[in-house]
PDB file of N, CA and C in Angstrom:
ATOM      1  N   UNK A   1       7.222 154.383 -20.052  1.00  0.00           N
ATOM      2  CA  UNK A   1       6.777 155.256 -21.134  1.00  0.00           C
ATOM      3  C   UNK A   1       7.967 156.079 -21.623  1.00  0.00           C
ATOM      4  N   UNK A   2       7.971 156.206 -22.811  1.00  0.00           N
ATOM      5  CA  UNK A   2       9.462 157.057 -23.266  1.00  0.00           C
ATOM      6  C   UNK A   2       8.940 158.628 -23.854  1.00  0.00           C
ATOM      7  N   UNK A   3       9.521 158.987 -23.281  1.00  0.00           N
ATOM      8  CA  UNK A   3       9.626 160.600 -23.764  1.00  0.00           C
ATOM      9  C   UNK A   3      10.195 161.022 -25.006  1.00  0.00           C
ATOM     10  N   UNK A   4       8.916 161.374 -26.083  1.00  0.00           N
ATOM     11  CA  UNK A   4       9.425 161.937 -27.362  1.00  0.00           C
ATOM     12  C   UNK A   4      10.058 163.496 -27.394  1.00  0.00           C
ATOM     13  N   UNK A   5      10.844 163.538 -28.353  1.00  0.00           N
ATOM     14  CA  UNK A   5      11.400 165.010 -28.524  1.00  0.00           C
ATOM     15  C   UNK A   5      10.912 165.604 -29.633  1.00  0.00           C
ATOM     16  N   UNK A   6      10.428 167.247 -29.019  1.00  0.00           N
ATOM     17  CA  UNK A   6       9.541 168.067 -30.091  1.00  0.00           C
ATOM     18  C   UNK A   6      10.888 168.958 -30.583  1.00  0.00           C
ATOM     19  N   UNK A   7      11.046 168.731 -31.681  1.00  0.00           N
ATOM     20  CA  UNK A   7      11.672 169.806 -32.554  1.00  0.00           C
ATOM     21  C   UNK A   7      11.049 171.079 -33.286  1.00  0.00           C
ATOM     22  N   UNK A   8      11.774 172.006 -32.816  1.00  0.00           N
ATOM     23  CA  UNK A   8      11.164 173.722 -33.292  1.00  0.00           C
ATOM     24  C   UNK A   8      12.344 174.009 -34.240  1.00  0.00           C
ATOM     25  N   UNK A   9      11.716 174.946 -35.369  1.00  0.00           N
ATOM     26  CA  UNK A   9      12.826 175.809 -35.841  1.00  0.00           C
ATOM     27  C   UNK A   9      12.942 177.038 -34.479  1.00  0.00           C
ATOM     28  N   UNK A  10      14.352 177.571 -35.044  1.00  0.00           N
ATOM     29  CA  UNK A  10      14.877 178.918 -34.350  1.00  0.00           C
ATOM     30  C   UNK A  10      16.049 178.410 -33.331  1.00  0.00           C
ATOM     31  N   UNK A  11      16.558 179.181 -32.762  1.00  0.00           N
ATOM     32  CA  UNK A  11      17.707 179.207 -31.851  1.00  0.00           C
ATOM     33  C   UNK A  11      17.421 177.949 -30.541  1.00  0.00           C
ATOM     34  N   UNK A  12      18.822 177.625 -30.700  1.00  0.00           N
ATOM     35  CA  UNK A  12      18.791 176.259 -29.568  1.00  0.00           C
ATOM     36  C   UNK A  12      18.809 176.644 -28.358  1.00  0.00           C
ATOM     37  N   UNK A  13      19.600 178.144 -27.898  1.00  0.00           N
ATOM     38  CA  UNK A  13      19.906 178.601 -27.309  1.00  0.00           C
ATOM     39  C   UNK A  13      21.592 178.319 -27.170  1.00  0.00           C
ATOM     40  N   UNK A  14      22.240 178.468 -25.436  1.00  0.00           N
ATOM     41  CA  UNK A  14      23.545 178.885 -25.638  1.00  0.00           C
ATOM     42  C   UNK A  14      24.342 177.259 -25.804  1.00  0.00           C
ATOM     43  N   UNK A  15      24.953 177.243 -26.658  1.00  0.00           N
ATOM     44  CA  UNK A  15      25.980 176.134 -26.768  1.00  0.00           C
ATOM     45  C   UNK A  15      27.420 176.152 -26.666  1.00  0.00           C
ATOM     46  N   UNK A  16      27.900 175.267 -26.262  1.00  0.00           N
ATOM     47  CA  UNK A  16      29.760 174.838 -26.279  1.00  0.00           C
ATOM     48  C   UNK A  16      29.977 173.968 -27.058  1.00  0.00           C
ATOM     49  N   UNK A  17      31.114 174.056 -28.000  1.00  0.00           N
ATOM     50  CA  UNK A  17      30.940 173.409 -29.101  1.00  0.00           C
ATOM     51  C   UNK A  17      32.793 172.553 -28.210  1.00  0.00           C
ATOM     52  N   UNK A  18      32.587 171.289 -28.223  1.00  0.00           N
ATOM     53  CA  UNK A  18      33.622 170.482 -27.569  1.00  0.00           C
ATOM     54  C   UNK A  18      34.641 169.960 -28.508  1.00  0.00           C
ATOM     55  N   UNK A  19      35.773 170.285 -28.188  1.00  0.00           N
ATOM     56  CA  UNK A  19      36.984 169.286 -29.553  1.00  0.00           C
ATOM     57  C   UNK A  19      36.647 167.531 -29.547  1.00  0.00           C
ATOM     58  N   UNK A  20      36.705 167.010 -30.254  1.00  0.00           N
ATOM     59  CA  UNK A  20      36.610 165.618 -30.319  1.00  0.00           C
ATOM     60  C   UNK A  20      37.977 164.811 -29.558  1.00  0.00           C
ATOM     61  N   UNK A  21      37.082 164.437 -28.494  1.00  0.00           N
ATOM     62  CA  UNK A  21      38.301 163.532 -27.971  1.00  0.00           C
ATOM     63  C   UNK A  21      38.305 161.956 -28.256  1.00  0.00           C
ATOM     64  N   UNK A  22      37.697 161.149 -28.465  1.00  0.00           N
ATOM     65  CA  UNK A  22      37.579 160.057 -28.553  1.00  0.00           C
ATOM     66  C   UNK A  22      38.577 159.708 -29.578  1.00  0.00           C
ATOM     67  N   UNK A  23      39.312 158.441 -29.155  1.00  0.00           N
ATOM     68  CA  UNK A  23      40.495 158.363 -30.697  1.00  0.00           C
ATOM     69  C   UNK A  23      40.070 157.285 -32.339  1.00  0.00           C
ATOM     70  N   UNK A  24      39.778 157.374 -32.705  1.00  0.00           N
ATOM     71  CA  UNK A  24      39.979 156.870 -34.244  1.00  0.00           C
ATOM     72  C   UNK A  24      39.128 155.161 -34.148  1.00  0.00           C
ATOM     73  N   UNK A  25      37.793 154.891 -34.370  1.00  0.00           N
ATOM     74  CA  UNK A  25      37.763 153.500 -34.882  1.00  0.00           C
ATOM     75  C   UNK A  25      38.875 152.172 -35.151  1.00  0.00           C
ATOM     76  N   UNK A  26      39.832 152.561 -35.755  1.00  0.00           N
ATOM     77  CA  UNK A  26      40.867 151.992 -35.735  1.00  0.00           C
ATOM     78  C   UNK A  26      41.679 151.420 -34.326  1.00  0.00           C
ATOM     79  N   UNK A  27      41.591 152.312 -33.945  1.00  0.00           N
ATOM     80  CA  UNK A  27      42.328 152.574 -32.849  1.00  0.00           C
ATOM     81  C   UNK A  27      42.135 151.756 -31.504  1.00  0.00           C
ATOM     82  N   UNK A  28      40.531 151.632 -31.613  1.00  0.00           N
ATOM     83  CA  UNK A  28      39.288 150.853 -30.310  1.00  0.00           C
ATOM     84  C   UNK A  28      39.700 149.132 -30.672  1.00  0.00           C
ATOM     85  N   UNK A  29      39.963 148.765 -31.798  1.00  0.00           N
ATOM     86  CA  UNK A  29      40.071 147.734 -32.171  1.00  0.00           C
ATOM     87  C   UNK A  29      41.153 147.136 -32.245  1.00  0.00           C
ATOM     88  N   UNK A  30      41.824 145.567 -31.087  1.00  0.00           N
ATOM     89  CA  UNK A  30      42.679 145.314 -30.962  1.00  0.00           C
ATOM     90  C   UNK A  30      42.513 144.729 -32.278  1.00  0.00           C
ATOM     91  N   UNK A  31      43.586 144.477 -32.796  1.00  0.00           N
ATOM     92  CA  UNK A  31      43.560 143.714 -34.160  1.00  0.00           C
ATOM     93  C   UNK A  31      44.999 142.200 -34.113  1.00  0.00           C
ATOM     94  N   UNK A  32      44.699 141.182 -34.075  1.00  0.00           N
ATOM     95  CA  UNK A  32      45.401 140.018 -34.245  1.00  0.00           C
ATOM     96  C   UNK A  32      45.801 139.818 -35.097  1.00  0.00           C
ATOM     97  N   UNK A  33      47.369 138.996 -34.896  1.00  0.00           N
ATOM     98  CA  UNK A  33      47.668 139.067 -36.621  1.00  0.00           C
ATOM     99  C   UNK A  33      47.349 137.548 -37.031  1.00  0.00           C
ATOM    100  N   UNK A  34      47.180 136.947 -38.177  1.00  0.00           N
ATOM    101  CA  UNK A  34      46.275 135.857 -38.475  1.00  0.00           C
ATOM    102  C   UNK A  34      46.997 135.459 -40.198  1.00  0.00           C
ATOM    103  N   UNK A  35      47.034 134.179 -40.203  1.00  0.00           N
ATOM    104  CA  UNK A  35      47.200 133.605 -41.022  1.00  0.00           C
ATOM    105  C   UNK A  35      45.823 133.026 -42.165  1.00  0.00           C
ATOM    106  N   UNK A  36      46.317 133.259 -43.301  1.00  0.00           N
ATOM    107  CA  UNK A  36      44.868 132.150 -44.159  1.00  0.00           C
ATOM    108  C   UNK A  36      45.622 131.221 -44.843  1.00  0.00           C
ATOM    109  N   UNK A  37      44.844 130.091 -44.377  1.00  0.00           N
ATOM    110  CA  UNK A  37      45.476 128.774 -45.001  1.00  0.00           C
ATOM    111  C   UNK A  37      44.121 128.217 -45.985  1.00  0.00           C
ATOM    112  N   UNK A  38      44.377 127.012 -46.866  1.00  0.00           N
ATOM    113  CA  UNK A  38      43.538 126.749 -47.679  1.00  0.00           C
ATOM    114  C   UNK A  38      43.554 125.447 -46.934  1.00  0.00           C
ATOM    115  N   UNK A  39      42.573 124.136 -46.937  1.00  0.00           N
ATOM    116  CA  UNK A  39      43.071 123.076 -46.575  1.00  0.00           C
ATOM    117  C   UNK A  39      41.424 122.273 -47.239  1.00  0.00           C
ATOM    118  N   UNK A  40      41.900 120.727 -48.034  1.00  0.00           N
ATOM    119  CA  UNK A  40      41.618 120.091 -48.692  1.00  0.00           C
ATOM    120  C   UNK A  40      41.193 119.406 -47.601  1.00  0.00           C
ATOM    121  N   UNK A  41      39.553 118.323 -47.256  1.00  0.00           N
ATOM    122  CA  UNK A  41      39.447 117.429 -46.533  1.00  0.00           C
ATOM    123  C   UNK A  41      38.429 116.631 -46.979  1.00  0.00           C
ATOM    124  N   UNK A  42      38.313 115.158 -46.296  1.00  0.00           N
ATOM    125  CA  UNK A  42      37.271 114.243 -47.126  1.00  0.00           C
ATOM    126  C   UNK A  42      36.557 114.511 -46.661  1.00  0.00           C
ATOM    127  N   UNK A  43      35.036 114.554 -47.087  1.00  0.00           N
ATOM    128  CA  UNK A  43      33.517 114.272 -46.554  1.00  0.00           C
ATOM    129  C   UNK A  43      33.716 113.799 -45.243  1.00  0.00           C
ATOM    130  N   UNK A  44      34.565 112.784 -45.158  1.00  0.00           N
ATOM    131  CA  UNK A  44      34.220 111.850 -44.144  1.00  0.00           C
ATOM    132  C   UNK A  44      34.935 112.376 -43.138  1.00  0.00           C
ATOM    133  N   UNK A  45      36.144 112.769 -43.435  1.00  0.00           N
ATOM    134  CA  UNK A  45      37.033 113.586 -42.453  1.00  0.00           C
ATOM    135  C   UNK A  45      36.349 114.921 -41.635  1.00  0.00           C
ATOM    136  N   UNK A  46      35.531 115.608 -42.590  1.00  0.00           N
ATOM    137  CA  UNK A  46      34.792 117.058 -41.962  1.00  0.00           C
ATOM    138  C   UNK A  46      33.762 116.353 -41.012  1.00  0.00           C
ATOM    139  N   UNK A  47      32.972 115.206 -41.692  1.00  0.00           N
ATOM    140  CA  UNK A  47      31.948 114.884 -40.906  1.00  0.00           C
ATOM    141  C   UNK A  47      32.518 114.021 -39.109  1.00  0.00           C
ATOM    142  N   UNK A  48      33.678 113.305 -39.274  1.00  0.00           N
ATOM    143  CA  UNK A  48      34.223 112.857 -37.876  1.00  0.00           C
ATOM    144  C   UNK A  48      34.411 114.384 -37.167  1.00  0.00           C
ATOM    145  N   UNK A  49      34.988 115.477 -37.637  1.00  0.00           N
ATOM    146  CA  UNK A  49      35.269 115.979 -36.531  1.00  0.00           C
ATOM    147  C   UNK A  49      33.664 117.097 -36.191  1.00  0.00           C
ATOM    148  N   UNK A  50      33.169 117.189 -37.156  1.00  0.00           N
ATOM    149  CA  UNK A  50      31.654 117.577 -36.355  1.00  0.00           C
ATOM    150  C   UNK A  50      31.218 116.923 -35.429  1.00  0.00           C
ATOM    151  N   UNK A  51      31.243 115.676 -35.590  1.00  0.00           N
ATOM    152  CA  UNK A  51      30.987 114.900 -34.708  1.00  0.00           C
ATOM    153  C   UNK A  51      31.470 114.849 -33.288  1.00  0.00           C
ATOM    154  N   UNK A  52      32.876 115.317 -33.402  1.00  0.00           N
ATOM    155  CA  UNK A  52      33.682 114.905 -32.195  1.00  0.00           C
ATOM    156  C   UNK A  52      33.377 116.278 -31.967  1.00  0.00           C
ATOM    157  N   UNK A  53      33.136 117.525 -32.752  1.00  0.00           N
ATOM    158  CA  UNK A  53      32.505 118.804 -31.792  1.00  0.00           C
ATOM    159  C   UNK A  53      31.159 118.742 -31.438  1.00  0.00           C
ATOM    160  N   UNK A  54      30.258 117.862 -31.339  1.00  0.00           N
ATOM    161  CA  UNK A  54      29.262 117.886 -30.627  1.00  0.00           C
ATOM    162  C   UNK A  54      29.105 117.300 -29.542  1.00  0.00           C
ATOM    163  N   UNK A  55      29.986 116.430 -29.628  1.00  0.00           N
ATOM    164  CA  UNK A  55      30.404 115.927 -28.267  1.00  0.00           C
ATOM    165  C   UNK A  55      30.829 116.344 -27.329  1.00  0.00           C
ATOM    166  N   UNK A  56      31.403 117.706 -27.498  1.00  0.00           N
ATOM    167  CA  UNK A  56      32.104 118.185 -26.629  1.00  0.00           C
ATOM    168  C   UNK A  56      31.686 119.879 -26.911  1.00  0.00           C
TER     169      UNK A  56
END
């Protein structure tokens, strides 16, 4: 069973307000460096190597 939370107006009572430590989205994310290539292939060519990836 999960426990809902009742929200009141008025004072939260006493708080600590904490600096942000966690570093930057950016940052969490190794990032690879990567090439884009374009590449032209026959029907028949895409369809052999589906093939040979289901096989394996």
């Amino acid at each position: 069973m999960k426990k809902s939370i009742n929200y009141t107006d008025g004072d939260i009572g006493n708080i600590n307000i904490i600096e942000d430590f966690l570093p930057s989205p950016e940052a969490l994310v190794l990032k690879e460096e990567s090439t884009k290539i374009t590449i032209s292939l026959t029907k028949e060519t895409v369809d052999f190597f589906k093939e040979e990836a289901k096989k394996r």
